[in-house]
Protein backbone atom coordinates (compact mmCIF):
# COMPACT_ATOMS: atom_id res chain seq x y z
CA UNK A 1 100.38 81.57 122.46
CA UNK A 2 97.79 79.38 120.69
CA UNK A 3 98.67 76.05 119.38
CA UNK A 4 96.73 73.95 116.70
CA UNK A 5 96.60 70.06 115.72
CA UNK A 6 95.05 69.37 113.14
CA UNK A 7 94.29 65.61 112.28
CA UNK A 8 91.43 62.93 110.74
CA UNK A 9 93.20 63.68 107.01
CA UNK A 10 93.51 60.70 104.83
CA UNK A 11 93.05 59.02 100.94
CA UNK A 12 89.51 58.66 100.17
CA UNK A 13 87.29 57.80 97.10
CA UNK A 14 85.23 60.14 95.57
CA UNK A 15 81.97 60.32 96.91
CA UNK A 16 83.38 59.31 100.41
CA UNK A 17 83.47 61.30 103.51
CA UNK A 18 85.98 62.26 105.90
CA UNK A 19 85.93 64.69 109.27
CA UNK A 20 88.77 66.54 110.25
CA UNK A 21 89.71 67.84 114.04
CA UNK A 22 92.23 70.31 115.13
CA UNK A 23 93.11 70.47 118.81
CA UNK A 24 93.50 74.03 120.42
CA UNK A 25 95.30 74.47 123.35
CA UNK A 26 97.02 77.41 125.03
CA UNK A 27 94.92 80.82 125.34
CA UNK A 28 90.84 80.74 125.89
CA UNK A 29 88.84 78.94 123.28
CA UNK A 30 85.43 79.87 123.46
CA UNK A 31 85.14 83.70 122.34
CA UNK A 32 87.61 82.94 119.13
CA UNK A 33 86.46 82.61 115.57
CA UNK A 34 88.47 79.53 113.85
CA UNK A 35 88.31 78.75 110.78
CA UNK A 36 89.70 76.04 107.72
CA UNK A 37 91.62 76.88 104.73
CA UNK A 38 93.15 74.58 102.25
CA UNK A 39 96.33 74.39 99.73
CA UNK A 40 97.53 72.52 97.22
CA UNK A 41 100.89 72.92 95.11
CA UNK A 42 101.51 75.98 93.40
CA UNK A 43 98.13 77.53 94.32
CA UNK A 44 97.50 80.27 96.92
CA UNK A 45 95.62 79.07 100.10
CA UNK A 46 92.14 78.81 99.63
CA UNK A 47 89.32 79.62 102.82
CA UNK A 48 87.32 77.10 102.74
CA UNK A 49 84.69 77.87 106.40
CA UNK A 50 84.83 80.11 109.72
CA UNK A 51 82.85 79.79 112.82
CA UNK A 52 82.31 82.19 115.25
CA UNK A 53 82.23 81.67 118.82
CA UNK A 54 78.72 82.47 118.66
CA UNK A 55 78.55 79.68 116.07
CA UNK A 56 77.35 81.24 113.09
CA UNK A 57 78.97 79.74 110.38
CA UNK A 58 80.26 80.56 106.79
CA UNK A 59 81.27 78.37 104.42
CA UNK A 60 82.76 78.68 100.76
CA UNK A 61 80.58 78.37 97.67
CA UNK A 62 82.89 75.50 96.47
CA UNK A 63 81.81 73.46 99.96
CA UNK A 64 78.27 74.78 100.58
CA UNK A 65 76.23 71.34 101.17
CA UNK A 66 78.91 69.25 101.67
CA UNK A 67 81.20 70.24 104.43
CA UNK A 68 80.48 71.71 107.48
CA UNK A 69 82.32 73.87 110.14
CA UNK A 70 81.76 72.95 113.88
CA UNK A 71 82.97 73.58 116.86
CA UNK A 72 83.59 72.03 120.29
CA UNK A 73 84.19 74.52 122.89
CA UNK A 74 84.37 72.25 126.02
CA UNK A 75 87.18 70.00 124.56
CA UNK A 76 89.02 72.93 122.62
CA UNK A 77 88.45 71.72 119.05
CA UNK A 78 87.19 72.35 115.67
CA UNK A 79 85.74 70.15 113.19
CA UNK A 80 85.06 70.09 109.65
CA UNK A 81 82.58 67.43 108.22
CA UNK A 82 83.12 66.78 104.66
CA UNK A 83 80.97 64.58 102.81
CA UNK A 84 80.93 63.59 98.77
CA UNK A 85 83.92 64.82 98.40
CA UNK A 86 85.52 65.15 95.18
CA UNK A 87 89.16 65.14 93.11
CA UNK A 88 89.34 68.95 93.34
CA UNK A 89 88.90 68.75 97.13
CA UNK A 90 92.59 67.31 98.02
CA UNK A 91 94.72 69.94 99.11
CA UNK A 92 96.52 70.32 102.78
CA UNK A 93 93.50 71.43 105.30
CA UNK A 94 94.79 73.84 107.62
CA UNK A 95 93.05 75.08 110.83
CA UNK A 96 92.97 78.79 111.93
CA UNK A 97 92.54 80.98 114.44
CA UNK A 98 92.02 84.62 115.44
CA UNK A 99 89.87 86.73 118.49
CA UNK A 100 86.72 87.37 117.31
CA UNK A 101 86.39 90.25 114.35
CA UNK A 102 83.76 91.50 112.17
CA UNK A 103 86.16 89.68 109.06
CA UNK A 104 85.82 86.33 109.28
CA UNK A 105 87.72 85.37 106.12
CA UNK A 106 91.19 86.69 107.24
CA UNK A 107 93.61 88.27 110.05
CA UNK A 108 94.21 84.60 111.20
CA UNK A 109 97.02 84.94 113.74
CA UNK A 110 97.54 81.05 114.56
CA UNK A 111 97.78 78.32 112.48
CA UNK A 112 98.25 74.28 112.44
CA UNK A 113 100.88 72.05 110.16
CA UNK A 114 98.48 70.96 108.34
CA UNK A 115 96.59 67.55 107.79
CA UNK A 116 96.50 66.27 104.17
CA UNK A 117 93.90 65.10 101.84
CA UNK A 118 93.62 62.83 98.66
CA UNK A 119 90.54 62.15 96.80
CA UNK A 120 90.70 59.43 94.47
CA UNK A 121 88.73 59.32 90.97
């Protein structure tokens, strides 16, 4: 059993920046790749980056520049820098989790509650 925390969500400006954590804790860290989706209401959930435990990252075209995907393997958690962010960026952020594959955009098998984020105009 894997558990995830997500947290560091919040109402920003645009332009502003904000980084968000999720806390792993449960199984072995270090080999899995994690990754961050995101949702908002009546829309399907949206992949937004993916690290793997070798940490080589992917991100989405719609965050390439702005946010990035990192990883702590020591402490158990995953981060995801996002700077000038902008209206279309608030959704819920979730974190993710799976061992390792070759498909690093789905067959997550864990997943947190969620951390939510506004971005003012």
């Amino acid at each position: 059993q894997v558990q995830l925390v997500e947290s560091g969500g919040g109402l920003v400006q645009a332009g502003g920046s904000l980084r968000l954590s999720c806390a792993a804790s449960g199984r072995t860290f270090s080999r899995y790749t994690m990754a961050w989706f995101r949702q908002t209401p009546g829309k399907e959930r949206e992949f937004v980056a993916a690290i793997y435990w070798i940490n080589s990252t992917y991100h989405a075209d719609s965050v390439k520049g702005r946010f990035t995907i990192s990883r702590d393997n020591a402490e158990n958690t995953l981060y995801l820098q996002m700077n000038s962010l902008k209206p279309e960026d608030t959704a819920v952020y979730y974190c993710a989790a799976k061992p390792t594959t070759a498909d690093i955009r789905g067959g997550y098998d864990y997943w947190g509650q969620g951390t939510q984020v506004t971005v003012s105009s």
